[in-house]
N, C-alpha and C. Protein backbone atom coordinates (compact mmCIF):
# COMPACT_ATOMS: atom_id res chain seq x y z
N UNK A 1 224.77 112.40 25.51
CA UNK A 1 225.39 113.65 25.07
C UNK A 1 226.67 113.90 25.87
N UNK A 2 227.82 114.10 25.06
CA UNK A 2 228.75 114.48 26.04
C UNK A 2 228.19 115.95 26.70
N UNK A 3 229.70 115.79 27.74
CA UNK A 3 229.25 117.27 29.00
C UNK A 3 231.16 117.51 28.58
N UNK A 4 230.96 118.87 28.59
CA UNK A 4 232.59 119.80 28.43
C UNK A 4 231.96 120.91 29.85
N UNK A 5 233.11 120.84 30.88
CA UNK A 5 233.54 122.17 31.41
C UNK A 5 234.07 123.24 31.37
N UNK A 6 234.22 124.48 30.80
CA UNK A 6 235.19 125.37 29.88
C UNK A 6 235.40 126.86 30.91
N UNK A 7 236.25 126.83 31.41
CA UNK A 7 237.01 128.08 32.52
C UNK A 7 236.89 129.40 31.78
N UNK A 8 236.56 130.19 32.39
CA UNK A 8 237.19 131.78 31.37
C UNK A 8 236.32 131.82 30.10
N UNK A 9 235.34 131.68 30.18
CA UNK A 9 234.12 131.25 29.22
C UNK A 9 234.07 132.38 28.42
N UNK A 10 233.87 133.82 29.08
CA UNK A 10 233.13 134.91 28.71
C UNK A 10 234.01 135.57 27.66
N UNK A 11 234.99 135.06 27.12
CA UNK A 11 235.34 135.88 25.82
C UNK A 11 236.74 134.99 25.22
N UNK A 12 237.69 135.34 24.24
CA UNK A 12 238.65 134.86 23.77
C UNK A 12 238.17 133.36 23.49
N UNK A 13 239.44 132.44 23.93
CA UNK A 13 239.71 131.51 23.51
C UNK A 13 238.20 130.68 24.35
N UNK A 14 238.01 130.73 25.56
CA UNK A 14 237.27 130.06 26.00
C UNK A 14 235.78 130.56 25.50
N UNK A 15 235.13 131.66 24.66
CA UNK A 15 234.07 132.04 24.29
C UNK A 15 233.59 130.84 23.16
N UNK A 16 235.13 130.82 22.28
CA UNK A 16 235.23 130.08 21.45
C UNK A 16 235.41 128.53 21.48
N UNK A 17 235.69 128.58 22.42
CA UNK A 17 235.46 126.53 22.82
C UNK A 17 234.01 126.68 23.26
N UNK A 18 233.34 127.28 23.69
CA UNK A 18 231.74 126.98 23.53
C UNK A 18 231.16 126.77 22.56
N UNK A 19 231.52 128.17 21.94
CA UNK A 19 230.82 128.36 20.50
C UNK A 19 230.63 126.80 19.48
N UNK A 20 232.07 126.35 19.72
CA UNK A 20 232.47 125.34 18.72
C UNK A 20 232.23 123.82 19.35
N UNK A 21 232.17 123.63 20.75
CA UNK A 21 231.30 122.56 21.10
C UNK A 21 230.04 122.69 21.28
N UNK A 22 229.31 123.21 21.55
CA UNK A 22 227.73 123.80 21.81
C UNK A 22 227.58 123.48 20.18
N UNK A 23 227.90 123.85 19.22
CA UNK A 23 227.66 123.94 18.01
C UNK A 23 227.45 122.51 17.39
N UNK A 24 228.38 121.80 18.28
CA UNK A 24 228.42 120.36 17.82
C UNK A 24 227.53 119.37 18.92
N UNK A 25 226.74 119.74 19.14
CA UNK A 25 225.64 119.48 20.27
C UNK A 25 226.10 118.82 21.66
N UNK A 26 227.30 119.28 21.90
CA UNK A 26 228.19 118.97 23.58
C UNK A 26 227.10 119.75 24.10
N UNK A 27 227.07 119.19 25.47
CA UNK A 27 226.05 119.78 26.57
C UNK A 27 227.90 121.06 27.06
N UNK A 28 227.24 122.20 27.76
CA UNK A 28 228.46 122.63 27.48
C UNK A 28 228.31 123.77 28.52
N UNK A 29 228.89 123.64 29.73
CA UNK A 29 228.79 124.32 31.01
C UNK A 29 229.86 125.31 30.98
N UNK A 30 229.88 126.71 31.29
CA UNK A 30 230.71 127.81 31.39
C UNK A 30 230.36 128.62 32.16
N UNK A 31 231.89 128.58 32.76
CA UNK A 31 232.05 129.46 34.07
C UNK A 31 232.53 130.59 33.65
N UNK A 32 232.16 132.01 34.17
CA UNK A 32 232.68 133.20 34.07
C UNK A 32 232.20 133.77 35.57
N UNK A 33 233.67 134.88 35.50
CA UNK A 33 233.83 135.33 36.94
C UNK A 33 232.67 136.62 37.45
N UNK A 34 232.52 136.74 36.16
CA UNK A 34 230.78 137.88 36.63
C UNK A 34 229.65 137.18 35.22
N UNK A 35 228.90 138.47 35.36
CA UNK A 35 227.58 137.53 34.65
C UNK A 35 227.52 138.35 33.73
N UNK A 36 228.59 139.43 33.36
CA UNK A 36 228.31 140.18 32.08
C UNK A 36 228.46 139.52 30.64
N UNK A 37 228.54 138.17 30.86
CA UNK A 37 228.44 137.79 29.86
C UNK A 37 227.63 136.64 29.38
N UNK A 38 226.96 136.26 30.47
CA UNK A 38 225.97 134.85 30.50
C UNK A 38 225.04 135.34 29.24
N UNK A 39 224.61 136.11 28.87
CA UNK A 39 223.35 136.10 27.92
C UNK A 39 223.87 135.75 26.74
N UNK A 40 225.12 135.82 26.32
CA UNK A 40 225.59 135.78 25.33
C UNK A 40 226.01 134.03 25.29
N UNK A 41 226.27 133.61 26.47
CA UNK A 41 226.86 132.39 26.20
C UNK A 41 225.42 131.58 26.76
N UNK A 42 224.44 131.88 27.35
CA UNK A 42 223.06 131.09 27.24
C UNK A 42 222.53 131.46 25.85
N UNK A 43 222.41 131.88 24.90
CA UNK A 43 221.95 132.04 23.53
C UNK A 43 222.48 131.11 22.43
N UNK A 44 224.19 130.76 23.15
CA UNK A 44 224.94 129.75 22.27
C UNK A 44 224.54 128.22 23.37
N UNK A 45 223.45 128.10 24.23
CA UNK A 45 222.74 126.94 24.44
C UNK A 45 223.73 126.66 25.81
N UNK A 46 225.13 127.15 26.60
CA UNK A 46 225.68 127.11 27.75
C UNK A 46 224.80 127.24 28.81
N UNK A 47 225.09 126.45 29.87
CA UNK A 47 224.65 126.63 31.42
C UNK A 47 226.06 127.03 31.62
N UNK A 48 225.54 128.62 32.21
CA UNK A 48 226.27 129.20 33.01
C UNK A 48 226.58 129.00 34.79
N UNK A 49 227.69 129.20 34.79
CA UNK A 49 227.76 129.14 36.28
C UNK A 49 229.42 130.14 36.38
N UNK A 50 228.63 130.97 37.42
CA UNK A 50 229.37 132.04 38.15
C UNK A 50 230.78 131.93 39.18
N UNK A 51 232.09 131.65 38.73
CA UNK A 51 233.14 131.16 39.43
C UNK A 51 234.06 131.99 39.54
N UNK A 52 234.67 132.36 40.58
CA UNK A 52 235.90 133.13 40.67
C UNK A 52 237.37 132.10 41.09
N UNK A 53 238.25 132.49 39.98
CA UNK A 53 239.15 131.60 40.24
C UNK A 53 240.12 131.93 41.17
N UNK A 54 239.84 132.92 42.33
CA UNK A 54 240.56 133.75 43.24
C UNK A 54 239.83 132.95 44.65
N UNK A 55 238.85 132.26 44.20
CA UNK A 55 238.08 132.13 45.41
C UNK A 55 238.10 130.38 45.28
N UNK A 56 239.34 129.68 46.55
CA UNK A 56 239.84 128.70 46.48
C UNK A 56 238.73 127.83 47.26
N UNK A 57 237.63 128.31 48.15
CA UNK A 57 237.29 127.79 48.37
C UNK A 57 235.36 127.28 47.45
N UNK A 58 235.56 128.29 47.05
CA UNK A 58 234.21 127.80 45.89
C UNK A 58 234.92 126.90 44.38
N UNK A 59 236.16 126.82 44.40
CA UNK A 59 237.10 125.80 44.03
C UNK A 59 236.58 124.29 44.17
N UNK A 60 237.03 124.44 45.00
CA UNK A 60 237.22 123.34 45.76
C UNK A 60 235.74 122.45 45.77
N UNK A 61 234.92 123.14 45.81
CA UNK A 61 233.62 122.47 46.15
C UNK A 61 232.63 122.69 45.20
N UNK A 62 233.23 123.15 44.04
CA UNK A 62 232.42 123.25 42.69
C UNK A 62 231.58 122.01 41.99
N UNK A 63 232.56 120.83 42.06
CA UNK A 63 232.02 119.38 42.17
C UNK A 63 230.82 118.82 42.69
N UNK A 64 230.55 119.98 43.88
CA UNK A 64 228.83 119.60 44.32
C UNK A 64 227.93 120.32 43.89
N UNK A 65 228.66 121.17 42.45
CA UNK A 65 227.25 122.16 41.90
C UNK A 65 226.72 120.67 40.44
N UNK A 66 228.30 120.22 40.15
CA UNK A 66 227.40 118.80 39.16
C UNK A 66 226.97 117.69 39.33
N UNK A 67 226.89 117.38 40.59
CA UNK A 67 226.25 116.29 41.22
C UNK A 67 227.16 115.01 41.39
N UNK A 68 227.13 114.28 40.87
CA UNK A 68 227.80 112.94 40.56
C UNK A 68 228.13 113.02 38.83
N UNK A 69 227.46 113.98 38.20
CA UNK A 69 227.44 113.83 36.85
C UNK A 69 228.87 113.64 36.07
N UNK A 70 229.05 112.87 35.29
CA UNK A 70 230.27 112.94 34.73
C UNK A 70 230.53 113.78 33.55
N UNK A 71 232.04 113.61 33.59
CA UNK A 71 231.99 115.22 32.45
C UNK A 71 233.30 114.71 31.45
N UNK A 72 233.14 114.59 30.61
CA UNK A 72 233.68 113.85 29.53
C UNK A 72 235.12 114.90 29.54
N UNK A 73 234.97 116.05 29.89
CA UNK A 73 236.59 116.77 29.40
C UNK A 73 236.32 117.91 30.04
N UNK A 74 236.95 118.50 30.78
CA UNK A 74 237.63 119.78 31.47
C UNK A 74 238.41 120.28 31.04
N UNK A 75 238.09 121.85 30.55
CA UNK A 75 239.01 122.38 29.99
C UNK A 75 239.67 124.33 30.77
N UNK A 76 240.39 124.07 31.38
CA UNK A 76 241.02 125.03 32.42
C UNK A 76 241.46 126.06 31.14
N UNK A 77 240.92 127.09 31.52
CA UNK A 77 241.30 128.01 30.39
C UNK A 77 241.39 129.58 30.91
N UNK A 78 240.75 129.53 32.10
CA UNK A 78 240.74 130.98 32.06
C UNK A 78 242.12 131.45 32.71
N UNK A 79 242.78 132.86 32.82
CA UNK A 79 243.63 133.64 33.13
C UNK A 79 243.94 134.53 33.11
N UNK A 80 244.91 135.44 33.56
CA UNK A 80 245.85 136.70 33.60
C UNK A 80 246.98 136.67 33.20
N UNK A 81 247.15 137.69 32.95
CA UNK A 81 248.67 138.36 32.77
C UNK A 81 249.42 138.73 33.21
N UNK A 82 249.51 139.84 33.95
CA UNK A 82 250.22 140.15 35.02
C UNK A 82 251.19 140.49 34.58
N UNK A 83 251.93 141.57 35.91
CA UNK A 83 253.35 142.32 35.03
C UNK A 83 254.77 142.25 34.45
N UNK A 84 255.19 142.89 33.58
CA UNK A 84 256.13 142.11 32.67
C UNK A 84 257.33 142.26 33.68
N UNK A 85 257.92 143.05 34.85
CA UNK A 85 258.58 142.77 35.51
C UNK A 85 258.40 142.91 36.99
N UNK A 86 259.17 142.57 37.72
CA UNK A 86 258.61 142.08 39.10
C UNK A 86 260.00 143.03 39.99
N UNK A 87 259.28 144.53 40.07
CA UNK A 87 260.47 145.38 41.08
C UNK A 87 260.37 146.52 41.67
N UNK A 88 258.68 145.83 42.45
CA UNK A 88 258.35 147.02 43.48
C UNK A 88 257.56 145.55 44.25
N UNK A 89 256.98 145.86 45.87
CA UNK A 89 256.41 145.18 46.63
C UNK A 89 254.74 145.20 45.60
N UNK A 90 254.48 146.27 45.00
CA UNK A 90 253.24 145.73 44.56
C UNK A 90 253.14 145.01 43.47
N UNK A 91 254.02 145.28 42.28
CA UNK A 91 254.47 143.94 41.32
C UNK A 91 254.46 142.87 41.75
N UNK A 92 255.27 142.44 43.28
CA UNK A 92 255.31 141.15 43.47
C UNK A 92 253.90 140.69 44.17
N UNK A 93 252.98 141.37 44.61
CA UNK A 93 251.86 141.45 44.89
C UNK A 93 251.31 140.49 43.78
N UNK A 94 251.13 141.38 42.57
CA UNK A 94 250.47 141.33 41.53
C UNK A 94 251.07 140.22 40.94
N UNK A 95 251.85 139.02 40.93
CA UNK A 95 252.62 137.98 40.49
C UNK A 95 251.76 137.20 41.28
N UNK A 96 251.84 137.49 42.85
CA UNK A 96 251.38 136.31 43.47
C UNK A 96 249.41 136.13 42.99
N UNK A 97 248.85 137.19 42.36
CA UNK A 97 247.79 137.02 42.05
C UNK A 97 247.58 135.92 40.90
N UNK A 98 248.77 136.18 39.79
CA UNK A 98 248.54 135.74 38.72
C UNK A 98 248.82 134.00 38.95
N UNK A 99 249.56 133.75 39.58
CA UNK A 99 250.01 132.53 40.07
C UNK A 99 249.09 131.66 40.46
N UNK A 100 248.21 132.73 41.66
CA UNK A 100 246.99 131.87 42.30
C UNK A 100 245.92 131.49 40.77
N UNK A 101 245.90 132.50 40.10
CA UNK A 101 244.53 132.01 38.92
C UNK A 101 245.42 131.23 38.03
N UNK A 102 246.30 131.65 37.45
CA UNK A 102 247.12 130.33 36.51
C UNK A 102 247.16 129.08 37.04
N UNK A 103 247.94 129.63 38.31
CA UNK A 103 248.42 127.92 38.52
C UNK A 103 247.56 126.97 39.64
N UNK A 104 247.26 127.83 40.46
CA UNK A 104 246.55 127.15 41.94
C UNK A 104 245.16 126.85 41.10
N UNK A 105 244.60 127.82 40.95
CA UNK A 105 243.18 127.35 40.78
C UNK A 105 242.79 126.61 39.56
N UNK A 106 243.05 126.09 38.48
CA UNK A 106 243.04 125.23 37.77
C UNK A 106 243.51 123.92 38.23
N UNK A 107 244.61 124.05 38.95
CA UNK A 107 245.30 122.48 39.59
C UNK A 107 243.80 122.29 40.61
N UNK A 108 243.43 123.00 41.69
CA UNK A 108 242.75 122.87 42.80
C UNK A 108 241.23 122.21 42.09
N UNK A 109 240.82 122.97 40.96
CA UNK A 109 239.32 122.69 40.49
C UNK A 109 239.84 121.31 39.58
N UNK A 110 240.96 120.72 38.89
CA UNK A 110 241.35 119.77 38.41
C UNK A 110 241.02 118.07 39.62
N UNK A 111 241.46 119.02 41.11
CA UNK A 111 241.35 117.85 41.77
C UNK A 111 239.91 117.88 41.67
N UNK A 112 238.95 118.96 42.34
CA UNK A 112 237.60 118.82 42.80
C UNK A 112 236.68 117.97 41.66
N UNK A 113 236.83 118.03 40.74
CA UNK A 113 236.26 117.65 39.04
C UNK A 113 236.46 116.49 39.55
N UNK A 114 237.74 115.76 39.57
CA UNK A 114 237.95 113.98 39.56
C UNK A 114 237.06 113.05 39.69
N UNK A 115 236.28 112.89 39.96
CA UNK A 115 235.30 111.95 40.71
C UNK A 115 234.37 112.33 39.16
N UNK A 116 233.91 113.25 38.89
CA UNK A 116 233.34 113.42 37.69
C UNK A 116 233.91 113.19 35.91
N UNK A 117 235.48 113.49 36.38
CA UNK A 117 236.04 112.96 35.07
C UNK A 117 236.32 111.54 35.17
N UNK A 118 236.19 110.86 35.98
CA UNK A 118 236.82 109.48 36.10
C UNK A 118 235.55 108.48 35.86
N UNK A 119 234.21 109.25 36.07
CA UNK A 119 232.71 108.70 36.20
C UNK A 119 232.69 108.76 34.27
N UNK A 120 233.47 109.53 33.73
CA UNK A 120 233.64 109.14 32.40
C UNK A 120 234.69 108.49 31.63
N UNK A 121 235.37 108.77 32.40
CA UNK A 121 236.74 108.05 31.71
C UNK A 121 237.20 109.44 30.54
N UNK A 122 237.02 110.32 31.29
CA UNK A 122 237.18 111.71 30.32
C UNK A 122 238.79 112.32 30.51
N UNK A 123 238.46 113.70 29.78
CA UNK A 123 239.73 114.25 29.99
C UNK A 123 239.96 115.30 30.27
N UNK A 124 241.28 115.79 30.89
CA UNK A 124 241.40 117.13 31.64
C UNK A 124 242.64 117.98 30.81
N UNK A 125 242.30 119.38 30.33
CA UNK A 125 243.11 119.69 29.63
C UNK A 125 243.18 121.33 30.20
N UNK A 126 244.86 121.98 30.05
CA UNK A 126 245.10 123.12 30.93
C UNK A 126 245.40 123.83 29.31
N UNK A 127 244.90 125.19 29.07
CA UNK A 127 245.17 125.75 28.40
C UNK A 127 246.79 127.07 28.91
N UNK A 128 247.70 126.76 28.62
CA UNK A 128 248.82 127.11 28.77
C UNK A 128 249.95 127.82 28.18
N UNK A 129 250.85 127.95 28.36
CA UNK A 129 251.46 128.69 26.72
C UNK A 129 252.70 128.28 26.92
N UNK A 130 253.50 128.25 24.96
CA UNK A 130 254.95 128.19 25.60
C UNK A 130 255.89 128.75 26.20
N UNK A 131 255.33 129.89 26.83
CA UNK A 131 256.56 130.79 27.84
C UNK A 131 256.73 130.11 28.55
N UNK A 132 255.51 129.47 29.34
CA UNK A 132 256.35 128.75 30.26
C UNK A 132 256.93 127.36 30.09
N UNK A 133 257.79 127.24 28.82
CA UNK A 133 258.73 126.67 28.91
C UNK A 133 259.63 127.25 29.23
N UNK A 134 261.00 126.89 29.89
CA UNK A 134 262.24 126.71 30.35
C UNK A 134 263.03 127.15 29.38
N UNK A 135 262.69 126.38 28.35
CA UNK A 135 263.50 126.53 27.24
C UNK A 135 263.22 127.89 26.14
N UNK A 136 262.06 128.41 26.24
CA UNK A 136 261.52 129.35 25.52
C UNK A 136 262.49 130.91 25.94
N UNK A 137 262.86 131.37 24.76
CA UNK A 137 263.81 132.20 24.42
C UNK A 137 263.55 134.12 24.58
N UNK A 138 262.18 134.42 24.76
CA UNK A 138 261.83 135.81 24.54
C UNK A 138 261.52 136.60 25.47
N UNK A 139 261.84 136.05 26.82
CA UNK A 139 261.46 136.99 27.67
C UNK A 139 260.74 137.97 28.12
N UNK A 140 260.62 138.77 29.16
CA UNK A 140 259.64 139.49 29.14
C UNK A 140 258.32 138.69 30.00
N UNK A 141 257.17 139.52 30.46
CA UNK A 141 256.20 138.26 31.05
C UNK A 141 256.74 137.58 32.24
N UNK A 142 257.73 138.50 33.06
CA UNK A 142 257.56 137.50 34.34
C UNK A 142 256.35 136.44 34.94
N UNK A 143 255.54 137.36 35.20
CA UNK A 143 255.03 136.82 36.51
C UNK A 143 254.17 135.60 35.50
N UNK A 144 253.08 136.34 34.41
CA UNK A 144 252.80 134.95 32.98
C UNK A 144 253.45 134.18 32.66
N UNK A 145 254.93 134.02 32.87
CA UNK A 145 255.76 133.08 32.46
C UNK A 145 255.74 132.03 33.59
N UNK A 146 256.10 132.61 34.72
CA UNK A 146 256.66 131.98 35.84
C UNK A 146 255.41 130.99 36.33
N UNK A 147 254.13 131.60 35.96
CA UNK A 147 252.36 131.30 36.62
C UNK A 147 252.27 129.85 35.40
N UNK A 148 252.47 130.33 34.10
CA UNK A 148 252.44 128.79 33.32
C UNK A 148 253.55 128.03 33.46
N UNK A 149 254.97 128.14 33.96
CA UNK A 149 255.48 126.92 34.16
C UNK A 149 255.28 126.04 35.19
N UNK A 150 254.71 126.85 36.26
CA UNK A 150 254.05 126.11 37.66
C UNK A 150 252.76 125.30 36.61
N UNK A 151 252.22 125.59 36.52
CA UNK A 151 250.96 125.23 35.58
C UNK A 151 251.10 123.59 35.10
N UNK A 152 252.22 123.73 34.52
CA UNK A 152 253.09 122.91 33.33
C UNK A 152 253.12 121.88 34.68
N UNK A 153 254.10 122.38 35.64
CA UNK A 153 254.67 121.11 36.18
C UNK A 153 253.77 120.66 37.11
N UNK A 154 253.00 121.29 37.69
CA UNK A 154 251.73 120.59 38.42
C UNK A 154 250.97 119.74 37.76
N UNK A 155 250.61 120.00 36.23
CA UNK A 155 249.26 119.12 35.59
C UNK A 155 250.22 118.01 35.16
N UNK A 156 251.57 117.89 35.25
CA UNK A 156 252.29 117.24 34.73
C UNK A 156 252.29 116.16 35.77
N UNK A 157 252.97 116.90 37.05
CA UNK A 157 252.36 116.00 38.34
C UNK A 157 251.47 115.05 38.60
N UNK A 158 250.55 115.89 38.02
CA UNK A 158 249.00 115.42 38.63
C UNK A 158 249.07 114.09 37.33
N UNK A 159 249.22 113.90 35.70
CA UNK A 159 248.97 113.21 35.15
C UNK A 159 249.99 111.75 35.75
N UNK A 160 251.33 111.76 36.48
CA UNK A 160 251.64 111.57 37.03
C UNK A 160 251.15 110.24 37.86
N UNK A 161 250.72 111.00 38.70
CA UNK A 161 250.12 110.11 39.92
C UNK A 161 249.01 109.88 39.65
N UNK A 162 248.19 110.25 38.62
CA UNK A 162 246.88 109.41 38.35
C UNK A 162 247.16 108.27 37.25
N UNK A 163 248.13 108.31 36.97
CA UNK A 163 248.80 107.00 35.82
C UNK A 163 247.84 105.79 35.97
N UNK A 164 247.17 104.92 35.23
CA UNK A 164 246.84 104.05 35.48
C UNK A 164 245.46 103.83 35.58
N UNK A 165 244.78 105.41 35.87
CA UNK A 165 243.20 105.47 36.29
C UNK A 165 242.73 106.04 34.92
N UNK A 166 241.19 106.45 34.62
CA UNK A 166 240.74 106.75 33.35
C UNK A 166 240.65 108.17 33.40
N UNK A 167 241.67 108.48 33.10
CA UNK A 167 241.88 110.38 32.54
C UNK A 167 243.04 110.40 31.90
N UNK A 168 243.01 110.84 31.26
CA UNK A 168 243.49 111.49 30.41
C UNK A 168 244.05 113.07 30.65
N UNK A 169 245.48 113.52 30.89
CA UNK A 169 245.41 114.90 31.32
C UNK A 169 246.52 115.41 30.37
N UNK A 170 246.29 116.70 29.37
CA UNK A 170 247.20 117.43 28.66
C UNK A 170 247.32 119.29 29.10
N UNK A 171 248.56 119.30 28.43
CA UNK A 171 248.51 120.84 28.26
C UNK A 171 249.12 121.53 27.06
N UNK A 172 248.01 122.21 26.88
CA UNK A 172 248.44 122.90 25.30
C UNK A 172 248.70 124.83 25.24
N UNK A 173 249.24 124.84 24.34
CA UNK A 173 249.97 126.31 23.96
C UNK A 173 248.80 126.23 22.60
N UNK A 174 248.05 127.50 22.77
CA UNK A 174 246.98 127.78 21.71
C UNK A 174 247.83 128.31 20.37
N UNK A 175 249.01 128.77 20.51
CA UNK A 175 249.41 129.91 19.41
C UNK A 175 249.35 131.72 20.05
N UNK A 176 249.58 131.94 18.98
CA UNK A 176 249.52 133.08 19.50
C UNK A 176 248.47 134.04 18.78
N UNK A 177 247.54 133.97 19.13
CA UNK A 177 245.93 133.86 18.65
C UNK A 177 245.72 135.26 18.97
N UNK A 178 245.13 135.57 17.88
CA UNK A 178 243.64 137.17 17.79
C UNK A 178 243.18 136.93 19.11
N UNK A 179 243.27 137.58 20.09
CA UNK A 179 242.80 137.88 21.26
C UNK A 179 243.06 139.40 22.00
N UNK A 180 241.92 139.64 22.71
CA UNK A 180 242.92 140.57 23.55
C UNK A 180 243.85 140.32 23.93
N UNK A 181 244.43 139.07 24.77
CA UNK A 181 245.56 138.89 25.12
C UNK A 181 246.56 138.98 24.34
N UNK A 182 246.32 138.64 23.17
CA UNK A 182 247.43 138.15 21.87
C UNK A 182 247.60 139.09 21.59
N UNK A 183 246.19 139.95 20.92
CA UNK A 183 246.32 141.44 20.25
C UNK A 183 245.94 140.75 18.80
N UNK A 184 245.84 142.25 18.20
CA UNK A 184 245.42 142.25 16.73
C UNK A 184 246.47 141.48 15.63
N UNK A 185 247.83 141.74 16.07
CA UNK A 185 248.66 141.33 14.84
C UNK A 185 249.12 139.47 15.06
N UNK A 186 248.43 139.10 15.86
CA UNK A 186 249.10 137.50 16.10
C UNK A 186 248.71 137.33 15.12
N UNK A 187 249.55 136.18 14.59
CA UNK A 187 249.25 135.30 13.32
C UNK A 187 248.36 134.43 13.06
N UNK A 188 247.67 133.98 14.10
CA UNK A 188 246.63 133.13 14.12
C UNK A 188 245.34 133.18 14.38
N UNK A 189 243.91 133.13 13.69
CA UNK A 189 242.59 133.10 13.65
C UNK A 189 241.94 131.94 14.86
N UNK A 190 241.60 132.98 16.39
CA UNK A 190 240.80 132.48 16.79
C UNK A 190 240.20 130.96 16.86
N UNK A 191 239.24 131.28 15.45
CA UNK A 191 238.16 129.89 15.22
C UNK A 191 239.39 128.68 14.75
N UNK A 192 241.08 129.15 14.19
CA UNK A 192 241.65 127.70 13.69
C UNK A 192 242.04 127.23 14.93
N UNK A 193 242.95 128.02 15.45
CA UNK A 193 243.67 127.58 16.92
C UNK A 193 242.59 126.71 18.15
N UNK A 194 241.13 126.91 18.24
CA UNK A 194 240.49 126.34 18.85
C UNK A 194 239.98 124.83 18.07
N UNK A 195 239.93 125.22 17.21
CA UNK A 195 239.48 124.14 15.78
C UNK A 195 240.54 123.09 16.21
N UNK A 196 241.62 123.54 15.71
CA UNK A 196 243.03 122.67 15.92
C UNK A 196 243.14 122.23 17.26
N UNK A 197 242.86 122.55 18.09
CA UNK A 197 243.03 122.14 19.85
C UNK A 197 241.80 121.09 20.16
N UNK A 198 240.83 121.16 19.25
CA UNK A 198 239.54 120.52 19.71
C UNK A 198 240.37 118.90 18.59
N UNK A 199 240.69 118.97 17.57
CA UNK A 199 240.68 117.93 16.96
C UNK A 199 241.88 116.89 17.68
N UNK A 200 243.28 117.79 18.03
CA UNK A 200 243.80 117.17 19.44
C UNK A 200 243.52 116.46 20.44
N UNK A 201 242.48 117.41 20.90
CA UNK A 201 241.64 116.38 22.15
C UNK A 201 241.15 115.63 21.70
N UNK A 202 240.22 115.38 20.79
CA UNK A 202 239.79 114.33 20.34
C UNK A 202 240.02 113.17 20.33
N UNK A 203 241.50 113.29 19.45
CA UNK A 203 242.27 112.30 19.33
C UNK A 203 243.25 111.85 20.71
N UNK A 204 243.33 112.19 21.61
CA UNK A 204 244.28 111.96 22.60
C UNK A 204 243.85 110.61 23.13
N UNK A 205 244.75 109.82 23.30
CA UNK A 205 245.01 108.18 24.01
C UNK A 205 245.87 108.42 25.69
N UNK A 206 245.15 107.24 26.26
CA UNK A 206 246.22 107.54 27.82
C UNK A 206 247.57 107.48 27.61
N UNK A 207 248.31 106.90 26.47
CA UNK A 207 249.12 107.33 26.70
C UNK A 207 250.15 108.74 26.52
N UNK A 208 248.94 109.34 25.83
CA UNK A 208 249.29 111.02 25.77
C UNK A 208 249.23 111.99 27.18
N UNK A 209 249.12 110.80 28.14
CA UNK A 209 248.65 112.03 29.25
C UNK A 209 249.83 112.17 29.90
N UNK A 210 249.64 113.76 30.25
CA UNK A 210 251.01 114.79 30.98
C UNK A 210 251.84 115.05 29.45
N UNK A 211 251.67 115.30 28.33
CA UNK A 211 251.99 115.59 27.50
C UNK A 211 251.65 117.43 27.02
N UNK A 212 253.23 117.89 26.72
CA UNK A 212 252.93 119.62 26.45
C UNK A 212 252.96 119.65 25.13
N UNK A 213 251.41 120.30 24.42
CA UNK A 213 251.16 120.15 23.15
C UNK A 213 251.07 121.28 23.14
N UNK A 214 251.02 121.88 21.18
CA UNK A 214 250.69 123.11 20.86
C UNK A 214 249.24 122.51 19.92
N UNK A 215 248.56 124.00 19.57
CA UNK A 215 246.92 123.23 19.14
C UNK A 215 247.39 122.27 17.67
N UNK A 216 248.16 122.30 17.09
CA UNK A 216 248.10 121.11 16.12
C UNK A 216 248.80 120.21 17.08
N UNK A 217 248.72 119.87 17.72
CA UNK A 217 249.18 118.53 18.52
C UNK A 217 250.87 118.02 18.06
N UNK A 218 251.96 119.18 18.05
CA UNK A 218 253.16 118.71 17.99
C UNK A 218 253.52 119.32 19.74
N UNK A 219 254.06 117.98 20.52
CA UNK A 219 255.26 118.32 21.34
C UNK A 219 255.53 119.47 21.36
N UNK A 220 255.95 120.07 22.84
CA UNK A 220 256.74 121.10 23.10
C UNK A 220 257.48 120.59 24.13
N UNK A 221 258.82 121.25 24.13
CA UNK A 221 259.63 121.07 25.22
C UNK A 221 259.27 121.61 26.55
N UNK A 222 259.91 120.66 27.35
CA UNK A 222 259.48 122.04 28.67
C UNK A 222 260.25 123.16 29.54
């Protein structure tokens, strides 16, 4: 049976990568930062496990809650938002928060995983967006912008210097999806944007790795 790891479990996009691997009989482990939501995601057949992505050092050593077990695909998903401009000492406060859960702690639990994604020859994927491209035009979203282009260029890094070994590492822009985050009027349904991101992974070859995708699997700039 495959094994999926899925970040930010307890609602949105990551509720819905359970839903839709669990469904397809993936063994299917989800982390959420409290437990108000485990009953809901043990009913859709998840082992829960309790992670704060603020807390670098239960990070780090998460790898000894799965043993040696290997895990066919990691999927870094959870996050913040944080404020749209950065121009008081507690704004910039509140940037450096968003930074640590965007960008640090997905890179940090990316390393700790290794030994388990490599025991499969699996893959590691950062759920991301296109603000933080460079090139992306709409502004607004400091500190969210600034937290996914670090994001971008770290997993980019990281696919990088693991060149050569068995992983596979991407990052994808979901759309701009029915979510709280998104809100009511995004153009895009939840169940397609995850649908579409799952059939991506699927299909991904090493030589797709460090590649910035959107969920139908076209290129983005960075």
């Amino acid at each position: 049976m495959a094994r999926v790891l899925i970040t930010g479990a307890g609602r949105g996009i990551g509720l819905e990568f359970v839903r839709q691997y669990a469904a397809d009989a993936w063994e299917v482990i989800a982390t959420v930062r409290e437990g108000a939501a485990a009953t809901e995601l043990e009913g859709l057949g998840a082992r829960v496990e309790q992670l704060d992505m603020r807390d670098f050092a239960a990070l780090a050593s998460f790898g000894e809650r799965l043993g040696g077990a290997p895990l066919d695909l990691f999927i870094a998903n959870a996050g913040v938002s944080g404020p749209q401009r950065i121009s008081n000492p507690q704004l910039a406060a509140e940037w450096q928060d968003v930074h640590a859960v965007n960008a640090v702690a997905p890179t940090l639990l990316a390393e700790a995983l290794l030994p388990n994604i490599l025991a499969a020859e699996g893959r590691m994927v950062a759920i991301t967006s296109r603000m933080g491209s460079i090139s992306d035009s709409s502004g607004g979203s400091i500190a969210y912008r600034a937290s996914k282009a670090a994001l971008n260029a770290a997993w980019r890094a990281l696919a990088l210097d693991l060149a050569g070994r068995p992983v596979t590492i991407a990052l994808f822009h979901p759309g701009w999806v029915q979510t709280d985050m998104g809100g009511p009027n995004a153009p895009l349904a939840l169940v397609d944007s995850v649908a579409g991101m799952r059939r991506t992974i699927a299909g991904l070859t090493p030589g797709d790795s460090g590649r910035f995708l959107d969920y139908r699997g076209d290129t983005l700039p960075w």
